[in-house]
PDB file of N, CA and C in Angstrom:
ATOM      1  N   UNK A   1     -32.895   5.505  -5.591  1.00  0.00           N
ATOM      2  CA  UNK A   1     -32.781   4.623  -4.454  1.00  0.00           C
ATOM      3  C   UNK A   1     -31.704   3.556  -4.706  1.00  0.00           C
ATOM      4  N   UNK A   2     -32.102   3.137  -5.915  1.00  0.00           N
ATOM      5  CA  UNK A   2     -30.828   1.983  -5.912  1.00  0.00           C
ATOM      6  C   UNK A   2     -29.340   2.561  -6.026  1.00  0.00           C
ATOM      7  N   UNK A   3     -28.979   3.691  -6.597  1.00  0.00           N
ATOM      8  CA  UNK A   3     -28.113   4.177  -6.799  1.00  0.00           C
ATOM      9  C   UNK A   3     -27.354   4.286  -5.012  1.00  0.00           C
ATOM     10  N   UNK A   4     -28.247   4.744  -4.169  1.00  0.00           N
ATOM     11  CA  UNK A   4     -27.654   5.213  -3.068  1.00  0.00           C
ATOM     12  C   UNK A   4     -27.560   3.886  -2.127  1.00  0.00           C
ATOM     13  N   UNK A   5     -28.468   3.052  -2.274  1.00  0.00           N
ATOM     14  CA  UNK A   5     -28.263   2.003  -1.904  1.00  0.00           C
ATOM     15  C   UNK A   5     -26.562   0.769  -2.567  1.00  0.00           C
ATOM     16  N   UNK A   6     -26.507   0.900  -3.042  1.00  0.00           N
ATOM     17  CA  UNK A   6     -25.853   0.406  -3.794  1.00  0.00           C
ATOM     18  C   UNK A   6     -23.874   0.841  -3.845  1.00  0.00           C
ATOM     19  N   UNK A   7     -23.872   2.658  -3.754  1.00  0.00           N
ATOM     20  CA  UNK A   7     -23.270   3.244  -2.905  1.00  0.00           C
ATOM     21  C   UNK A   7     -22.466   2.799  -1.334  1.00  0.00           C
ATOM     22  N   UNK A   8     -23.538   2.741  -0.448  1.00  0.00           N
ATOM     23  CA  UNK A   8     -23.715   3.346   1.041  1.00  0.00           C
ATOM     24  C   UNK A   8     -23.023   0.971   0.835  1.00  0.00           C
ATOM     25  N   UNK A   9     -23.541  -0.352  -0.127  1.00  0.00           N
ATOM     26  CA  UNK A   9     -23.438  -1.400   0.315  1.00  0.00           C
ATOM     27  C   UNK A   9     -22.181  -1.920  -0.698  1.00  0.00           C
ATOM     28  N   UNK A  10     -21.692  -1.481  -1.397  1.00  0.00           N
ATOM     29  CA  UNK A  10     -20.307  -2.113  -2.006  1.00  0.00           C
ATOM     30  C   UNK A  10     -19.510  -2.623  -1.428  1.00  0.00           C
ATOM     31  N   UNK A  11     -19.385  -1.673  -0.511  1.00  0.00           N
ATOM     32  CA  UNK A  11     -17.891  -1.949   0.169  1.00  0.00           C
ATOM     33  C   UNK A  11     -18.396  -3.066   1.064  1.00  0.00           C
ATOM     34  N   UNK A  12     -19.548  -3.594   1.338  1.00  0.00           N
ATOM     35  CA  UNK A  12     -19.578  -4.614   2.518  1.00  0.00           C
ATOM     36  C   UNK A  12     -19.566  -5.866   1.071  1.00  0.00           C
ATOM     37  N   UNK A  13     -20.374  -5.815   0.382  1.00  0.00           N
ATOM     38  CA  UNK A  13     -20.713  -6.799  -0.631  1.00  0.00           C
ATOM     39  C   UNK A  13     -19.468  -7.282  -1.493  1.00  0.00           C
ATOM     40  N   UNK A  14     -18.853  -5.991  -1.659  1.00  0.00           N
ATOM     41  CA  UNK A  14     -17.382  -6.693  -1.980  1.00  0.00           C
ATOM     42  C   UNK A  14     -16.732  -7.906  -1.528  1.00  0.00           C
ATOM     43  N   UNK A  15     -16.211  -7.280  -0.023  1.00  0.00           N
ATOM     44  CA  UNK A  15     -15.997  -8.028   0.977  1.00  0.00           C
ATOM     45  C   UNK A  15     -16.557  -9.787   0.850  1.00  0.00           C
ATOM     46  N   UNK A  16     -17.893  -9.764   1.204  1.00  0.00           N
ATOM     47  CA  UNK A  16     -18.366 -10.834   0.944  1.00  0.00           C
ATOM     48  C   UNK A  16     -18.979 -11.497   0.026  1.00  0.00           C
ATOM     49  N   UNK A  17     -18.696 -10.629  -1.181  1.00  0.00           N
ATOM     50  CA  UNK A  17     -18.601 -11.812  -2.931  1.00  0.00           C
ATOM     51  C   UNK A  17     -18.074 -10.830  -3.895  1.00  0.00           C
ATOM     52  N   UNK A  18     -16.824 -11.450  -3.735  1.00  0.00           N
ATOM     53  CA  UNK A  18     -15.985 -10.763  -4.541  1.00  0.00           C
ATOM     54  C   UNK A  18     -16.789 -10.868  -5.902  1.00  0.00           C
ATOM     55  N   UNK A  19     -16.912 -12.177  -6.394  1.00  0.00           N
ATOM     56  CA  UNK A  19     -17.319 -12.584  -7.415  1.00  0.00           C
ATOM     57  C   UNK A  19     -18.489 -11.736  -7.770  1.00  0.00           C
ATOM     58  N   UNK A  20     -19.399 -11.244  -7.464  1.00  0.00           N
ATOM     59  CA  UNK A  20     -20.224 -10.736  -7.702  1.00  0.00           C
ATOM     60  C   UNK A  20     -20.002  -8.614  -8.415  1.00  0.00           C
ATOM     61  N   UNK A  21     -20.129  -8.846  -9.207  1.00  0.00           N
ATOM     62  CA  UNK A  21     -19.672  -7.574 -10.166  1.00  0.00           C
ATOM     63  C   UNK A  21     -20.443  -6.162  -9.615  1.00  0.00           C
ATOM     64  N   UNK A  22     -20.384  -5.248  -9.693  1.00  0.00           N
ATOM     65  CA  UNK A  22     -20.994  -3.715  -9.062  1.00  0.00           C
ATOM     66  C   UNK A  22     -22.238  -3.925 -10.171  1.00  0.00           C
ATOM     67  N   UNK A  23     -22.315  -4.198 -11.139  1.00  0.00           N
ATOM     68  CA  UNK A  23     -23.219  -3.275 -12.374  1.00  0.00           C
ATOM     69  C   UNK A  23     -24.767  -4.621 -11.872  1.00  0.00           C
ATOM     70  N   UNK A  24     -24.038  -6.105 -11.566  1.00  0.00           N
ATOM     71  CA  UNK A  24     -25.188  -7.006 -11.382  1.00  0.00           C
ATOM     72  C   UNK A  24     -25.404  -6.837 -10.201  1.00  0.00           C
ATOM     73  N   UNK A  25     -24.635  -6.241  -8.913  1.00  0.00           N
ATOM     74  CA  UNK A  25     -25.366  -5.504  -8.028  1.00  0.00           C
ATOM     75  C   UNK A  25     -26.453  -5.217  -7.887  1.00  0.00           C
ATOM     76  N   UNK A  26     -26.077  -4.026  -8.672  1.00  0.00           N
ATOM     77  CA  UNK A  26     -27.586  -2.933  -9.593  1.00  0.00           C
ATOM     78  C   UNK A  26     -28.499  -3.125  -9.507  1.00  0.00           C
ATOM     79  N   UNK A  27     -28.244  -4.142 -10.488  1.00  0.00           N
ATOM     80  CA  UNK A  27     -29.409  -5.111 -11.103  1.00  0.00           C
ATOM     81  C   UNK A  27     -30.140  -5.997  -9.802  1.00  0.00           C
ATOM     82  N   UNK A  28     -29.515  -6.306  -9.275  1.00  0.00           N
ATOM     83  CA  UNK A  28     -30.249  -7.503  -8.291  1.00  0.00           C
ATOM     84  C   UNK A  28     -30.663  -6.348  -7.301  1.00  0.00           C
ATOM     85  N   UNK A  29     -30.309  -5.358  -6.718  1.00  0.00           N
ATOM     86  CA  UNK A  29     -30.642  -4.189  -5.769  1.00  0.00           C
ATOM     87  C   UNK A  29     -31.969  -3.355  -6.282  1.00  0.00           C
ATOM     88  N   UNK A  30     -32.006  -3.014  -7.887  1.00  0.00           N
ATOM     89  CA  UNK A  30     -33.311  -2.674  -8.385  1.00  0.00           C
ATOM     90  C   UNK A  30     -33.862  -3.203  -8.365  1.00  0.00           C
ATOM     91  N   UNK A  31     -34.003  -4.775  -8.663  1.00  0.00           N
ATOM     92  CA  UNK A  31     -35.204  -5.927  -9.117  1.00  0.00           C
ATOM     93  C   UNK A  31     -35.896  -6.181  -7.407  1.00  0.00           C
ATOM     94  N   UNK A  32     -35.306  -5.966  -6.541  1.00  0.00           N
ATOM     95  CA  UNK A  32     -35.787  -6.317  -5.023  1.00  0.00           C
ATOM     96  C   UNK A  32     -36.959  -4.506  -4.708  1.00  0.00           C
ATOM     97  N   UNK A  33     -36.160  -3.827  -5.329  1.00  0.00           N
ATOM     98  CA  UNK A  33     -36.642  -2.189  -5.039  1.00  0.00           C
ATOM     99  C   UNK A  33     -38.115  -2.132  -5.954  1.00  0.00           C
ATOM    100  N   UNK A  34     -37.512  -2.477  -7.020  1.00  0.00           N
ATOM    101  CA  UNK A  34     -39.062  -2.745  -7.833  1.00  0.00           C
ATOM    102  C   UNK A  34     -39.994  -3.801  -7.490  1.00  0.00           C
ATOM    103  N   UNK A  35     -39.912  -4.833  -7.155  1.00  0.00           N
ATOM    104  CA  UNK A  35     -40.354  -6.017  -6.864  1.00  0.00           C
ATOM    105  C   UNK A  35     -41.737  -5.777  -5.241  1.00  0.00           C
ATOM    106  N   UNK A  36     -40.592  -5.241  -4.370  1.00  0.00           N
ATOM    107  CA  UNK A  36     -41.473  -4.455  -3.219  1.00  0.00           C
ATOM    108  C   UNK A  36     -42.446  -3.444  -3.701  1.00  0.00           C
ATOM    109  N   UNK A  37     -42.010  -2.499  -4.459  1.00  0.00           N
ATOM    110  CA  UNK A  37     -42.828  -1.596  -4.595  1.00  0.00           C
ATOM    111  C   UNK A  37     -44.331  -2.289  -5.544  1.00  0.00           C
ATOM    112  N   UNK A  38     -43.740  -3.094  -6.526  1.00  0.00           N
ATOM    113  CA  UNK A  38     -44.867  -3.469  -6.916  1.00  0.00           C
ATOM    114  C   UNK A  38     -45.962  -4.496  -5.874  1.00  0.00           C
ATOM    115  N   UNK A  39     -45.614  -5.047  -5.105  1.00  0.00           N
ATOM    116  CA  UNK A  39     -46.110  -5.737  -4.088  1.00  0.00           C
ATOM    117  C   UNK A  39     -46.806  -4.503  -3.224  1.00  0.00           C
ATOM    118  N   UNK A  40     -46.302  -3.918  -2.694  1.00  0.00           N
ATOM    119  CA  UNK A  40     -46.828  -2.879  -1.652  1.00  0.00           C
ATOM    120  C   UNK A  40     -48.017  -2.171  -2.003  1.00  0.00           C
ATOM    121  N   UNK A  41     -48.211  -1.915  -3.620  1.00  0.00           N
ATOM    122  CA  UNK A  41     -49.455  -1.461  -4.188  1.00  0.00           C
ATOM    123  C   UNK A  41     -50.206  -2.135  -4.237  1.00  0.00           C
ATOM    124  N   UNK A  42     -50.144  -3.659  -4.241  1.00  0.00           N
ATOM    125  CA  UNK A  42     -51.266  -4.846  -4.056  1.00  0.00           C
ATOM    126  C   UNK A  42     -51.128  -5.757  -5.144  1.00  0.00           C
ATOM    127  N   UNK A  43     -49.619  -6.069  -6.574  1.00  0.00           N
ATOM    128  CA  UNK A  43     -49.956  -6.693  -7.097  1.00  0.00           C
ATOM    129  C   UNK A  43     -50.141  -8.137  -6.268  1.00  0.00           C
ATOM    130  N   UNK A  44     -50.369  -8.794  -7.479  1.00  0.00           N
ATOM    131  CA  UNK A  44     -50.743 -10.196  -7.122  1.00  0.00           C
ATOM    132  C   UNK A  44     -49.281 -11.347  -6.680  1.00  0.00           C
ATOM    133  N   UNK A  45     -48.676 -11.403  -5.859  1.00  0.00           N
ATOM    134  CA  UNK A  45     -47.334 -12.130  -5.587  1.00  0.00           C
ATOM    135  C   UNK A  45     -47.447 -13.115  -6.356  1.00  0.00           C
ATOM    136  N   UNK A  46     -48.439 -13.880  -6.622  1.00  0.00           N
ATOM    137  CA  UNK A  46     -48.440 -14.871  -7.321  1.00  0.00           C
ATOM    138  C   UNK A  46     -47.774 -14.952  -8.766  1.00  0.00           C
ATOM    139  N   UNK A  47     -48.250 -13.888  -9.352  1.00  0.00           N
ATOM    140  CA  UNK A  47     -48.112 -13.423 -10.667  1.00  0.00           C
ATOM    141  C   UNK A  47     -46.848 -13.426 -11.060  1.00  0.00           C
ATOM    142  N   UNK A  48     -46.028 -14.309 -11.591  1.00  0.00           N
ATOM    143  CA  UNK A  48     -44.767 -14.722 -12.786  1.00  0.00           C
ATOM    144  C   UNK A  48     -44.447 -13.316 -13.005  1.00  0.00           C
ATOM    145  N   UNK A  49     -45.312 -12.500 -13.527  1.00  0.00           N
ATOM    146  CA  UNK A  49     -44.971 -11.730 -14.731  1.00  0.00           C
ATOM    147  C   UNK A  49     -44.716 -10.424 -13.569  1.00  0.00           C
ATOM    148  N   UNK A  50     -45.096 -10.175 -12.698  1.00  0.00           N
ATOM    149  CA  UNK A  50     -44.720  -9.458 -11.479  1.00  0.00           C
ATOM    150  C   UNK A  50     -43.116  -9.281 -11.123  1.00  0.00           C
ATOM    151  N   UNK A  51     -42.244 -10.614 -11.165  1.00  0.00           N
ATOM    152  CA  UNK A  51     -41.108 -10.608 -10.503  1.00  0.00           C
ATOM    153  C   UNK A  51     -40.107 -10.439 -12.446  1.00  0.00           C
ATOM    154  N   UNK A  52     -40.974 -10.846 -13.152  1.00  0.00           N
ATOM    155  CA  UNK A  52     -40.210 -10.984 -14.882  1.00  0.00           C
ATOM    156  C   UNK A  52     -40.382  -9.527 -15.180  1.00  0.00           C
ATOM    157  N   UNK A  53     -41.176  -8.846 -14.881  1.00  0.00           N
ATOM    158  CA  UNK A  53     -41.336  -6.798 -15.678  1.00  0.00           C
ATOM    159  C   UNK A  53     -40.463  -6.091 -14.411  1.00  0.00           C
ATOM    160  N   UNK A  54     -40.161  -6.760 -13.056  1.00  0.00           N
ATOM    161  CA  UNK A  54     -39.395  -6.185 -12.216  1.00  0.00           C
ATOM    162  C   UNK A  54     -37.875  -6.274 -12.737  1.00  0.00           C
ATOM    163  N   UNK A  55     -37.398  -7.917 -13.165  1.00  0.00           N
ATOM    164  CA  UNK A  55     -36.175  -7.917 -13.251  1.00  0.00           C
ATOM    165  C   UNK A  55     -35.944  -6.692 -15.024  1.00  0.00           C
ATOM    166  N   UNK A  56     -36.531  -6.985 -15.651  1.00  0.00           N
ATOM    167  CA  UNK A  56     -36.314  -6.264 -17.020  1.00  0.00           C
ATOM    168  C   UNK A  56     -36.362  -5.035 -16.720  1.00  0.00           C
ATOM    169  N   UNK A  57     -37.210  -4.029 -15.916  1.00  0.00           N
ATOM    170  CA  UNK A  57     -36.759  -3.140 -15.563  1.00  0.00           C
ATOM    171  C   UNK A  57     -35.705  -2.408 -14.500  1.00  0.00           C
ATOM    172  N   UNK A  58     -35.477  -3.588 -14.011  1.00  0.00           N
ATOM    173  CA  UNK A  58     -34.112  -3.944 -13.159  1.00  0.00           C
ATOM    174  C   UNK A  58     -32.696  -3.785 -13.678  1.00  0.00           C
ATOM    175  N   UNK A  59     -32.910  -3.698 -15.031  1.00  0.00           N
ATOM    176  CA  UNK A  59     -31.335  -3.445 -15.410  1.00  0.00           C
ATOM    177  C   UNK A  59     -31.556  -2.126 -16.440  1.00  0.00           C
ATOM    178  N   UNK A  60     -32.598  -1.222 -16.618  1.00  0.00           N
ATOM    179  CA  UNK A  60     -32.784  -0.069 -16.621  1.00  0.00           C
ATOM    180  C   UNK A  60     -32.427   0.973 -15.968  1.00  0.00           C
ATOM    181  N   UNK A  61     -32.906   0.224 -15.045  1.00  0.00           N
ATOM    182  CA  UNK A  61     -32.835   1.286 -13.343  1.00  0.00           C
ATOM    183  C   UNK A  61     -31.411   1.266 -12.901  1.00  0.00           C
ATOM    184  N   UNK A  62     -30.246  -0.409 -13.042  1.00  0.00           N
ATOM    185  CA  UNK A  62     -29.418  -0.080 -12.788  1.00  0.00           C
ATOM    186  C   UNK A  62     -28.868   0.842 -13.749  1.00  0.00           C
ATOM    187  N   UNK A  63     -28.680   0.609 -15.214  1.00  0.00           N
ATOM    188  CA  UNK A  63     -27.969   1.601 -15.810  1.00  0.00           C
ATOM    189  C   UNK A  63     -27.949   2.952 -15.497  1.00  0.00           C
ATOM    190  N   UNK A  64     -29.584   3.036 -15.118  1.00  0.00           N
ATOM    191  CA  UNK A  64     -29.527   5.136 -14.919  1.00  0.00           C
ATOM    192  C   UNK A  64     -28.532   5.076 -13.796  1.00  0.00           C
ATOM    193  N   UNK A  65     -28.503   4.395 -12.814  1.00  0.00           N
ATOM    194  CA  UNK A  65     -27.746   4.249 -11.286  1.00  0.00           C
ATOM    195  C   UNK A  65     -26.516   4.342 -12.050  1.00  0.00           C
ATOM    196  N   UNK A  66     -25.827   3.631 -12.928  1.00  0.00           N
ATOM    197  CA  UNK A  66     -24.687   3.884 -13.371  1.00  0.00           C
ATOM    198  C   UNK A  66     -24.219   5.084 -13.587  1.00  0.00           C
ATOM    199  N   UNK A  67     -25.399   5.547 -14.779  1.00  0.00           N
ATOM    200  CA  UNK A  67     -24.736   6.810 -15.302  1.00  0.00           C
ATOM    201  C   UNK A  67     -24.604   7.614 -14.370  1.00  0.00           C
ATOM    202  N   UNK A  68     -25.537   8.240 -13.031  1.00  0.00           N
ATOM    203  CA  UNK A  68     -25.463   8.582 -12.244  1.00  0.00           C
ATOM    204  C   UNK A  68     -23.961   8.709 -11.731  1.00  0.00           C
ATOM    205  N   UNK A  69     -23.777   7.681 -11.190  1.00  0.00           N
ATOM    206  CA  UNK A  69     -22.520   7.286 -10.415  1.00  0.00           C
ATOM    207  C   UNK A  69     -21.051   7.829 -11.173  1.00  0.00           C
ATOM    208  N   UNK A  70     -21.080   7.804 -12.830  1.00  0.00           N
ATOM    209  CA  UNK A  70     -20.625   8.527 -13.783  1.00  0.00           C
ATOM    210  C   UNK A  70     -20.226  10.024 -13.444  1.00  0.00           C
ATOM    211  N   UNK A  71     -21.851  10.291 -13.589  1.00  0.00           N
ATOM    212  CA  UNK A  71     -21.684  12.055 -13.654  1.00  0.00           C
ATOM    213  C   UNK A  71     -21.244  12.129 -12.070  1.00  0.00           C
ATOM    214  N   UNK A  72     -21.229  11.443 -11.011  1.00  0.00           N
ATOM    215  CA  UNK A  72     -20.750  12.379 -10.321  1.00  0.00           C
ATOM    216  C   UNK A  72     -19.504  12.560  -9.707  1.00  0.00           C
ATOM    217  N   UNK A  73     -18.288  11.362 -10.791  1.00  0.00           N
ATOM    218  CA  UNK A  73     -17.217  11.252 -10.786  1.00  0.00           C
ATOM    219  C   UNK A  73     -16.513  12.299 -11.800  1.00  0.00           C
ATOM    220  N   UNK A  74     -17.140  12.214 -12.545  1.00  0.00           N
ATOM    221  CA  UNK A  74     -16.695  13.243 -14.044  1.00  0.00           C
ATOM    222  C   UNK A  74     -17.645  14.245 -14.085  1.00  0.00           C
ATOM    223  N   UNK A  75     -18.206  15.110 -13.166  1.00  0.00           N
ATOM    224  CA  UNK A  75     -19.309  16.340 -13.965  1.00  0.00           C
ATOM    225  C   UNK A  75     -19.447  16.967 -15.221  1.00  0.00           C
ATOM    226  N   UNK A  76     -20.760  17.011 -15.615  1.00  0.00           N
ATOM    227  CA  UNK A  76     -20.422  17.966 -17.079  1.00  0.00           C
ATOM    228  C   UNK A  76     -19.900  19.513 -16.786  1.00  0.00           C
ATOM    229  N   UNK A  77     -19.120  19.413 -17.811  1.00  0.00           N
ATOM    230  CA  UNK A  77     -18.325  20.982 -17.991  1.00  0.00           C
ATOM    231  C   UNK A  77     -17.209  20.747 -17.286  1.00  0.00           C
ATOM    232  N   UNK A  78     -16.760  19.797 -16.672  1.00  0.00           N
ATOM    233  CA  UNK A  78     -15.083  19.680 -15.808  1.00  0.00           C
ATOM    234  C   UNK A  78     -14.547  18.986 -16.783  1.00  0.00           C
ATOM    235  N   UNK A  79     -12.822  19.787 -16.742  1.00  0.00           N
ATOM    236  CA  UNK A  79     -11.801  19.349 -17.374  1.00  0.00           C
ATOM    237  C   UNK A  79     -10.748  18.221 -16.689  1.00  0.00           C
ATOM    238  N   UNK A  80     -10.213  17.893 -17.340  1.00  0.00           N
ATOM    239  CA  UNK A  80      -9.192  17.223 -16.551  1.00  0.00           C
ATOM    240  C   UNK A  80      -8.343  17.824 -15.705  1.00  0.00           C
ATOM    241  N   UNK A  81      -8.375  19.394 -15.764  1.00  0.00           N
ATOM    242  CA  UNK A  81      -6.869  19.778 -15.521  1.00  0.00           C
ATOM    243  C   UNK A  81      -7.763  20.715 -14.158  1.00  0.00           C
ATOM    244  N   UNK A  82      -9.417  20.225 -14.136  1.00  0.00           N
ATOM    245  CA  UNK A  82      -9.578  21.258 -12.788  1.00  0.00           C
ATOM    246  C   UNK A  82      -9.480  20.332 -11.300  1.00  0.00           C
ATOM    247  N   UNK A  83      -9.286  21.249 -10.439  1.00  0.00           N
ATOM    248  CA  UNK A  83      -9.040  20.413  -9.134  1.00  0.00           C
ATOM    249  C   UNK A  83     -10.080  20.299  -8.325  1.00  0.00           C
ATOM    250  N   UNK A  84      -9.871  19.181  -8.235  1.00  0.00           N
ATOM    251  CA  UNK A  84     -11.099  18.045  -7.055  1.00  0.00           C
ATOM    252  C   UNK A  84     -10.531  18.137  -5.938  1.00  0.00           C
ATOM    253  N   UNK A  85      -9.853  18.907  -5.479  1.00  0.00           N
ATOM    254  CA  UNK A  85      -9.774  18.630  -3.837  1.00  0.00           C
ATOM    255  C   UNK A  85     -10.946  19.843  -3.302  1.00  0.00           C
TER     256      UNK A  85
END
């Protein structure tokens, strides 16, 4: 989810903060994705440690989103010399 999310909103987020880097994107796009989901099951909103195990796994989630985004610029088993059109 975050991966495609994240995708499909660059190009607007760019636009309006430059300053703001793709990879902490990620990160802030997972921690909202996790954050809901843990809410939606019924944790406790109250709970500190609710929005603190969201963000830490928040930059997990972005990395896989990275690598993702990786493989599907470079596939495994493609050379340099094969053609992408």
């Amino acid at each position: 989810m975050t991966f495609l999310i994240v995708q499909y909103t660059k190009g607007l987020v760019d636009r309006v903060a430059r300053w703001l880097p793709t990879d902490l994107y990620a990160v802030v796009v997972s921690w909202l994705i996790l954050t809901a989901a843990q809410l939606a099951i019924g944790a406790d909103a109250g709970d500190w440690r609710v929005y603190l195990l969201a963000l830490a796994n928040g930059f997990i989630v972005a990395a896989a989103a990275g690598q993702m985004q990786n493989k599907a610029l470079n596939p495994p088993g493609a050379t340099k010399g094969d053609d992408k059109a």
